[in-house]
Protein backbone atom coordinates (compact mmCIF):
# COMPACT_ATOMS: atom_id res chain seq x y z
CA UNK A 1 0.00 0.00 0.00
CA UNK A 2 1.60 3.41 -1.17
CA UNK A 3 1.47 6.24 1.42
CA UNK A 4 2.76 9.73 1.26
CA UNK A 5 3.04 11.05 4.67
CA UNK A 6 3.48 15.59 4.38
CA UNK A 7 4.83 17.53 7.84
CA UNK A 8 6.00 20.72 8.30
CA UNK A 9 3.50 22.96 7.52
CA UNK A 10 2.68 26.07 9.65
CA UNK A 11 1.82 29.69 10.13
CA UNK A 12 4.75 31.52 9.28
CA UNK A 13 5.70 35.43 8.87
CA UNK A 14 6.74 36.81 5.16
CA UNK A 15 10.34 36.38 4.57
CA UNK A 16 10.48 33.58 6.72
CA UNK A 17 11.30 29.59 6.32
CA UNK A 18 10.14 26.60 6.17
CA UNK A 19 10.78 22.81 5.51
CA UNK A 20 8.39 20.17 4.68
CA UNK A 21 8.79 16.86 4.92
CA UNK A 22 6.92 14.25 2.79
CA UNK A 23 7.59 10.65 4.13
CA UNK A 24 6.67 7.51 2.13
CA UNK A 25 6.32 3.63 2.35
CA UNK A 26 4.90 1.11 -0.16
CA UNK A 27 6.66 1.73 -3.37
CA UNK A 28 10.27 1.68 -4.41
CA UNK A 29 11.15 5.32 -3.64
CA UNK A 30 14.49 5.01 -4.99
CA UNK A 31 13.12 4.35 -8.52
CA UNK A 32 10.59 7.14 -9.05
CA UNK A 33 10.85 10.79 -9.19
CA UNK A 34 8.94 13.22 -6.57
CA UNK A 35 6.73 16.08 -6.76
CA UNK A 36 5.51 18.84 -4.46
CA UNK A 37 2.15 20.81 -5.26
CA UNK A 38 0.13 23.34 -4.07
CA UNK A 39 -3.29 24.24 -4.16
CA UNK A 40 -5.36 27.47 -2.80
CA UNK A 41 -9.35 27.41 -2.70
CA UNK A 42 -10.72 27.55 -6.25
CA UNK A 43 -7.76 26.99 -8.08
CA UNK A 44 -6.15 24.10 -9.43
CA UNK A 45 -3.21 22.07 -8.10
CA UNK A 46 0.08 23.51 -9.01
CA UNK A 47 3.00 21.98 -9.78
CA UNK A 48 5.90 23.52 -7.59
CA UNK A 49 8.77 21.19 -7.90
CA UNK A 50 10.15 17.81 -8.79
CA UNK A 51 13.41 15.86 -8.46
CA UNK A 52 14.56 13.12 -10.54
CA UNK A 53 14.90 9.83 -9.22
CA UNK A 54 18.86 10.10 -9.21
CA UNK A 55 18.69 13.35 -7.57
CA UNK A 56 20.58 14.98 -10.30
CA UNK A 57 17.69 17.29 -11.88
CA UNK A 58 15.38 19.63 -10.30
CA UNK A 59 12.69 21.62 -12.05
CA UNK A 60 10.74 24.45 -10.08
CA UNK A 61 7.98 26.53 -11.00
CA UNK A 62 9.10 30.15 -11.90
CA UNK A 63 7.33 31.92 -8.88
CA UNK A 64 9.79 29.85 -6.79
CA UNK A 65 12.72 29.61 -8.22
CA UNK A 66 16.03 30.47 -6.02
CA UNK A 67 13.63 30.33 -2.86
CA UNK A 68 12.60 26.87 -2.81
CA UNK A 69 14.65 24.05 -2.58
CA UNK A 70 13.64 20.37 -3.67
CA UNK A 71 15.69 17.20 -2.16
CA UNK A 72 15.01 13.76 -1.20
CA UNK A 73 16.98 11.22 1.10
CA UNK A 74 16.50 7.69 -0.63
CA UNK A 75 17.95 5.78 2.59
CA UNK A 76 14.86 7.35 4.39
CA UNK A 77 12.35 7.22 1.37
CA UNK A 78 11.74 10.77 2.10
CA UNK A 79 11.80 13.99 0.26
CA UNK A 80 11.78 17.38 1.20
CA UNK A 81 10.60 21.24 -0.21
CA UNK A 82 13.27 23.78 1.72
CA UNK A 83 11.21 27.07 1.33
CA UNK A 84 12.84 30.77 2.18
CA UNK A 85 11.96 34.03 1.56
CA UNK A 86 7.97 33.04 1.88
CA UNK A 87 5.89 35.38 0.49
CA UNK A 88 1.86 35.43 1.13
CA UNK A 89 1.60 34.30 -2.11
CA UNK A 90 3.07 30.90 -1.24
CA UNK A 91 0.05 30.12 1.31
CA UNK A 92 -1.60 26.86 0.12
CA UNK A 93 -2.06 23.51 1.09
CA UNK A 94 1.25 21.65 -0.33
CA UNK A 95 1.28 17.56 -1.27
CA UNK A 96 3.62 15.54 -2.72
CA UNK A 97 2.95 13.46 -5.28
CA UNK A 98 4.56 10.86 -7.29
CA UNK A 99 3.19 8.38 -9.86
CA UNK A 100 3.87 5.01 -9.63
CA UNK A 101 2.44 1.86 -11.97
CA UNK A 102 0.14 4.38 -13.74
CA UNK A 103 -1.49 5.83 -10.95
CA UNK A 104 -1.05 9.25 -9.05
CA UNK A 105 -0.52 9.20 -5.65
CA UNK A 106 -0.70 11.53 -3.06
CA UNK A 107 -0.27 12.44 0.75
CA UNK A 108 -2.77 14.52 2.54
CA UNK A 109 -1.42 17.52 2.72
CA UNK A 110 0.47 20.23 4.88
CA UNK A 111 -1.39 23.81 5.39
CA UNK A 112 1.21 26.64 5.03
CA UNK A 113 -0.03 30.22 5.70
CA UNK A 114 2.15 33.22 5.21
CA UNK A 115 1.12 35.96 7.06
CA UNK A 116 2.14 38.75 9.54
């Protein structure tokens, strides 16, 4: 059974940071690249960023780019969204993702608010 696990998620002030955490069971993690979204009431889910399953190519949305950093730890199955310089912009609930034998899977989420 696949499982996607999100943490870190919180009420934070603009220009501050935080990390996520996305841990995950079920599937060979080491094989399959990850993705983080977000989504905000009435919009659709957004692709923020995704790392390769070698760990040797990241891709980031543009609104995030050189604040956000993607990385995963395949001893731990676990991957990770490093995110600075928040902006109120970046509130949204945030999943990762990852699709495995032709399905999409995904965690339930992590609530970040950015807000003074």
């Amino acid at each position: 059974q696949v499982q996607l696990v999100e943490s870190g998620g919180g009420l934070v002030q603009p220009g501050g940071s935080l990390t996520l955490s996305c841990a995950t069971s079920g599937f060979p993690f080491i094989s399959y690249a990850m993705n983080w979204y977000r989504q905000t009431p009435g919009k659709e889910r957004e692709l923020v960023a995704t790392i390769s399953l070698s760990d040797d190519m990241t891709n980031y949305v543009d609104s995030v780019k050189g604040r956000f950093t993607i990385s995963r730890d395949n001893a731990k199955a676990t991957t990770y969204l490093q995110m600075n310089s928040l902006k109120p912009e970046d509130t949204a609930v945030y999943y990762c993702n990852t699709y495995y034998y032709a399905n999409n899977y995904w965690g339930q989420g992590t609530q970040v608010t950015v807000s003074a």
